[in-house]
Protein backbone atom coordinates (compact mmCIF):
# COMPACT_ATOMS: atom_id res chain seq x y z
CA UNK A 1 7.25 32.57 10.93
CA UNK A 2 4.42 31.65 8.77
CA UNK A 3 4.73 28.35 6.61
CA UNK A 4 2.01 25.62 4.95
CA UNK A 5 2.12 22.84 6.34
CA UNK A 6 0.94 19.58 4.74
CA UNK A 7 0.86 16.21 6.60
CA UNK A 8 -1.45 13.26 7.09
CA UNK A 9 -3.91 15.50 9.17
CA UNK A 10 -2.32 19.31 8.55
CA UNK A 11 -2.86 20.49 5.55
CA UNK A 12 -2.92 24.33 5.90
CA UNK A 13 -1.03 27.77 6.78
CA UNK A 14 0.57 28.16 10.59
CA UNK A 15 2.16 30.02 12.71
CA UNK A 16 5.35 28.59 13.42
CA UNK A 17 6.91 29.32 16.85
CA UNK A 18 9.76 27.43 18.97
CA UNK A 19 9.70 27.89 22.37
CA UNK A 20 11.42 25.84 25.07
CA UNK A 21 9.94 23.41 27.67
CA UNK A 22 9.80 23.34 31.10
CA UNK A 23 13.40 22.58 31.21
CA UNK A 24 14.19 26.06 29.83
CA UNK A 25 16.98 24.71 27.60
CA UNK A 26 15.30 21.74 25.06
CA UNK A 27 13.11 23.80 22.33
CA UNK A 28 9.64 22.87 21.57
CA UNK A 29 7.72 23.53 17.88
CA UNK A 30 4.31 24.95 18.32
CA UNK A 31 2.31 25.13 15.23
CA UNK A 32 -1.24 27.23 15.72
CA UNK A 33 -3.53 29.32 13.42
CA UNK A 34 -2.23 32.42 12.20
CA UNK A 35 -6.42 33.81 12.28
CA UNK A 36 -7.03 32.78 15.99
CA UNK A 37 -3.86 31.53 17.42
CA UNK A 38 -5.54 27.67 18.42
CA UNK A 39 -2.70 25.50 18.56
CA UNK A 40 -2.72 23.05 15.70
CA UNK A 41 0.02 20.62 16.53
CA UNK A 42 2.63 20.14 18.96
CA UNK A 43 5.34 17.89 16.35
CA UNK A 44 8.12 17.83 19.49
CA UNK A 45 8.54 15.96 22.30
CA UNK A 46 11.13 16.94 25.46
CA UNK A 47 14.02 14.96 25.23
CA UNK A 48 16.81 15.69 27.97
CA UNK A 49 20.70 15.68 26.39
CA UNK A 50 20.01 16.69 22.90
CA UNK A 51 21.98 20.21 21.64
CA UNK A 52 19.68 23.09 22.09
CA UNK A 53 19.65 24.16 18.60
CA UNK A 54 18.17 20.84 17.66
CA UNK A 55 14.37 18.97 17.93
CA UNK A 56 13.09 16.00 18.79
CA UNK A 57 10.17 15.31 16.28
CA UNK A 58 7.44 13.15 16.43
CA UNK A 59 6.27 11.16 13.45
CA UNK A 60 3.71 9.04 14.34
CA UNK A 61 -0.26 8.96 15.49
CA UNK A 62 -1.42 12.57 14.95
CA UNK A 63 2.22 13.67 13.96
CA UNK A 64 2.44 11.40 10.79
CA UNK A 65 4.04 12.65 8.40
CA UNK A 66 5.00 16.26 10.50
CA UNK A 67 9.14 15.05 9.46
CA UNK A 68 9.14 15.44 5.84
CA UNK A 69 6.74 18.56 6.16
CA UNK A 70 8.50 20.28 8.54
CA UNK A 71 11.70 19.59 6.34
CA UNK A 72 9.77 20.94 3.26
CA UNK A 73 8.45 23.93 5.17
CA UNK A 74 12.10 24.81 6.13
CA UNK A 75 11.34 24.77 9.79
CA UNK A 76 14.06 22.12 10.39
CA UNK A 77 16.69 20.07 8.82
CA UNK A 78 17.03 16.53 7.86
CA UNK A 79 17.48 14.03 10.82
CA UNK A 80 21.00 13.22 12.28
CA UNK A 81 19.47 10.70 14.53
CA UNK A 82 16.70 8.82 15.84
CA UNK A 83 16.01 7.90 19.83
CA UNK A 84 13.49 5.41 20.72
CA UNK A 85 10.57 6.39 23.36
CA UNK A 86 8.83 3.65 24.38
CA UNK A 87 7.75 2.07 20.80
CA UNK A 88 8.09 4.90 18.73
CA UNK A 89 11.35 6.26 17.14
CA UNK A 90 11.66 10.06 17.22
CA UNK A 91 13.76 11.94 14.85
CA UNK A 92 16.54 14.23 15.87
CA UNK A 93 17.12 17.57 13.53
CA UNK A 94 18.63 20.88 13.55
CA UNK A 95 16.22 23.32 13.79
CA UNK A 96 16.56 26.18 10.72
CA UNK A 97 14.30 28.59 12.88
């Protein structure tokens, strides 16, 4: 799926694609240029125990503001939950995709 997506540091069209991590169950957003396919940003991170229809997004450094964009680009839905890594907070949502 193709969507804009407009952030602190993304502000364009992508190529949307969830795949899964190493784990083979927990799904992982990719977001890359439609034109070349360069990956653009990586808004998940791999969190063990979380339903497999649902994300854990990263909101922070390079990721600011991927939550609200990725919520206004219909890739996911509003957050149900947060779990702390390390110092950071990430955001657990349904994925729509």
């Amino acid at each position: 799926m193709k969507a804009h997506i407009r952030s602190k540091y993304v502000d364009e069209e992508c190529e949307v694609t969830v795949r899964t991590y190493q784990d083979g169950v927990t799904p992982a957003i990719i977001l890359s240029d439609p034109q070349t396919g360069e990956q653009i940003s990586h808004p998940t991170a791999c969190v063990p125990g979380i339903p497999s229809s649902h994300v854990a997004v990263k909101n922070y450094a390079e990721n600011e503001g991927m939550l609200p964009a990725l919520i206004s680009a219909s890739v996911i839905d509003e957050a149900i939950g947060t779990i702390a890594s390390g110092r950071v907070l990430l955001y657990v949502c349904p994925l729509k995709v």
